[in-house]
Structures are given as structure tokens and as C-alpha cells.
Protein backbone atom coordinates (compact mmCIF):
# COMPACT_ATOMS: atom_id res chain seq x y z
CA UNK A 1 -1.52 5.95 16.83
CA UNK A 2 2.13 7.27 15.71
CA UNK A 3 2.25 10.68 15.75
CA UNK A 4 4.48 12.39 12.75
CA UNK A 5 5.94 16.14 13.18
CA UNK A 6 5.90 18.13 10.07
CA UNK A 7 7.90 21.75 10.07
CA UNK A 8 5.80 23.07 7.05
CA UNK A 9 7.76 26.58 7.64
CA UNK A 10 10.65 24.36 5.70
CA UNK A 11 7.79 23.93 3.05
CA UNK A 12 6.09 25.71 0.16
CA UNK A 13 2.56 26.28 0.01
CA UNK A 14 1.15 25.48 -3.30
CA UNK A 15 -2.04 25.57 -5.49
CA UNK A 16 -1.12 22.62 -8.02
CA UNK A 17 -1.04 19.54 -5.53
CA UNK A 18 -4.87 18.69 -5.62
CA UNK A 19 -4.44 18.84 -9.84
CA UNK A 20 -1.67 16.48 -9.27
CA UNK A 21 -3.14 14.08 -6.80
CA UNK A 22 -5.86 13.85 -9.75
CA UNK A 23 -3.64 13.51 -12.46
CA UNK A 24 -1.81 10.76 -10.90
CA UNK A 25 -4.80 8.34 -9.04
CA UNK A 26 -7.67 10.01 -11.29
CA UNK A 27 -10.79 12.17 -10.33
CA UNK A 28 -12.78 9.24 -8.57
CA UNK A 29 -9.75 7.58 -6.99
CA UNK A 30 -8.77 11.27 -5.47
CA UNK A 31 -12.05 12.09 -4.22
CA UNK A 32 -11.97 8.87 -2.64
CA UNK A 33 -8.75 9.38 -0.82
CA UNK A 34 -10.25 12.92 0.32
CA UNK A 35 -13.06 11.23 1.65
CA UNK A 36 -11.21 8.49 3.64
CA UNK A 37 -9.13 11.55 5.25
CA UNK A 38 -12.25 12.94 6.50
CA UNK A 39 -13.50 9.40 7.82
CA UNK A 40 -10.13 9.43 9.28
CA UNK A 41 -10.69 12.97 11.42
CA UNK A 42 -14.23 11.89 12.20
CA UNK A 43 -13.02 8.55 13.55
CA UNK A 44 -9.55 9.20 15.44
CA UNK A 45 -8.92 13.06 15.08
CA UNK A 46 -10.41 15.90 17.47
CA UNK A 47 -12.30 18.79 16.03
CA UNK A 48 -10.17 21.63 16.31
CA UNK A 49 -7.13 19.72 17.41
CA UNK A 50 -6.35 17.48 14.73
CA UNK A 51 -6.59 17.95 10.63
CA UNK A 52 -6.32 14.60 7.74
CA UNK A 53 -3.31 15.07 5.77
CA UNK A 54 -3.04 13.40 2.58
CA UNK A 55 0.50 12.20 1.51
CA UNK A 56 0.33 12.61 -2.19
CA UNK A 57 3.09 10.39 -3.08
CA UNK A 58 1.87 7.41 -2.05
CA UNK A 59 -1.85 8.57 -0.99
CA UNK A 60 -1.27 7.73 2.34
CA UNK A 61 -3.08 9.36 5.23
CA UNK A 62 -2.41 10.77 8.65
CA UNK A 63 -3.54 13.51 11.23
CA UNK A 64 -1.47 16.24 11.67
CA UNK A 65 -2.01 18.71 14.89
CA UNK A 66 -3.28 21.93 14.28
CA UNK A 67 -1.00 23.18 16.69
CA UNK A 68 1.95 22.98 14.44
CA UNK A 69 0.08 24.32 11.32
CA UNK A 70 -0.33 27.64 13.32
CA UNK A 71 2.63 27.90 14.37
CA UNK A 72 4.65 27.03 11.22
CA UNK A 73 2.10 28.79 8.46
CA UNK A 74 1.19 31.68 11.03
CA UNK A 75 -2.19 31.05 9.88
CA UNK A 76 -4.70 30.60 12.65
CA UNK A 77 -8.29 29.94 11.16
CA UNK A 78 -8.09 26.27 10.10
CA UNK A 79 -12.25 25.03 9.10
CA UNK A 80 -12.80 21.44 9.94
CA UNK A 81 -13.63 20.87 6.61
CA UNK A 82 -10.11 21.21 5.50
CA UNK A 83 -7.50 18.71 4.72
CA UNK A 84 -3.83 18.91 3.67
CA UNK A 85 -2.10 17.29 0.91
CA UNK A 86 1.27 17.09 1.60
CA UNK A 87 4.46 16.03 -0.59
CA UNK A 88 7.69 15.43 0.65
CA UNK A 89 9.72 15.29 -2.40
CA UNK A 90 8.37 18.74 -4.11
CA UNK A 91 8.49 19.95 -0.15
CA UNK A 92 5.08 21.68 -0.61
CA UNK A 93 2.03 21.13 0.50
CA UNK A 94 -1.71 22.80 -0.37
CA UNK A 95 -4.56 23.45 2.21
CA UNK A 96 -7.61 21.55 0.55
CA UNK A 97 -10.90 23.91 1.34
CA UNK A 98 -14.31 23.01 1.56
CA UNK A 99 -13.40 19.44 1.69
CA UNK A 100 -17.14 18.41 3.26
CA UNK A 101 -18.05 17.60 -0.41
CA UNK A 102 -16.25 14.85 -1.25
């Protein structure tokens, strides 16, 4: 598996990226994506280690180490029911909580 790196210091965290991944692939579509990025953690990621992020351009998904979120968002209680959408071109991204529902 290709591993990205993501600085999210160089990015904005925003609330509006979850309302836009709905507006743009509809409710269903986006709950489906959310739910493939939590197949995706179950299947290849490690608990603690790793974390789905959503691209919400293009709705593509990857895993992203948790590492690097600590370190670049000086947060350091990540749930493994979280995922991240990401987008590149707005460079923001939102933490998704309580994800496990989808």
C-alpha cells in the first residue's frame, strides 16, 4: 500500500466539509463513502496507528497515520471511530466524529 504524507499544520480545520461531501454525492452516496473508509481501517489500517481519510474531491480513500495528525493538529486523543475528510483545493480538512454509525 502507498503511503501519502499530509502536513495538515499547512491546513484549515473546518466544520462545513461533511455538508459538502453531502451536497455534492448526496446523503446515501456519502454515508456510503464513510462506511467504505471504515471497512478500509478495519481491513488494512491498525487501531490506533492508522485513521480512513476521505478525499472529498473525488471521494477517494486512504489511511493516514495518526502519528502525523498529532503532531501537525497538536491534538492527541484521536477515537477509532473517527475519519477525516480531507480537501486539497479548499486546503482544509474536518475530523468526522462518531463515525461507527454509518
Amino acid at each position: 500500500m502507498k503511503s501519502i504524507q499530509i502536513e495538515l499544520s499547512k491546513y484549515e480545520s473546518v466544520n462545513f466539509l461533511w455538508s459538502e461531501l453531502i451536497e455534492h454525492y448526496g446523503f446515501e452516496k456519502s454515508k456510503k463513502i464513510v462506511a467504505q473508509a471504515i471497512d478500509l481501517q478495519k481491513m488494512n489500517g491498525n487501531k490506533n496507528v492508522t485513521m480512513p481519510i476521505i478525499f472529498s474531491g473525488t471521494g477517494g480513500l486512504a489511511l493516514i497515520p495518526i502519528k502525523s495528525l498529532r503532531e501537525d493538529t497538536k491534538k492527541s486523543n484521536f477515537k477509532e471511530t473517527q475519519v477525516l475528510i480531507f480537501n486539497l483545493k479548499k486546503k482544509s480538512f474536518q475530523l468526522l466524529n462518531e463515525a461507527k454509525d454509518f
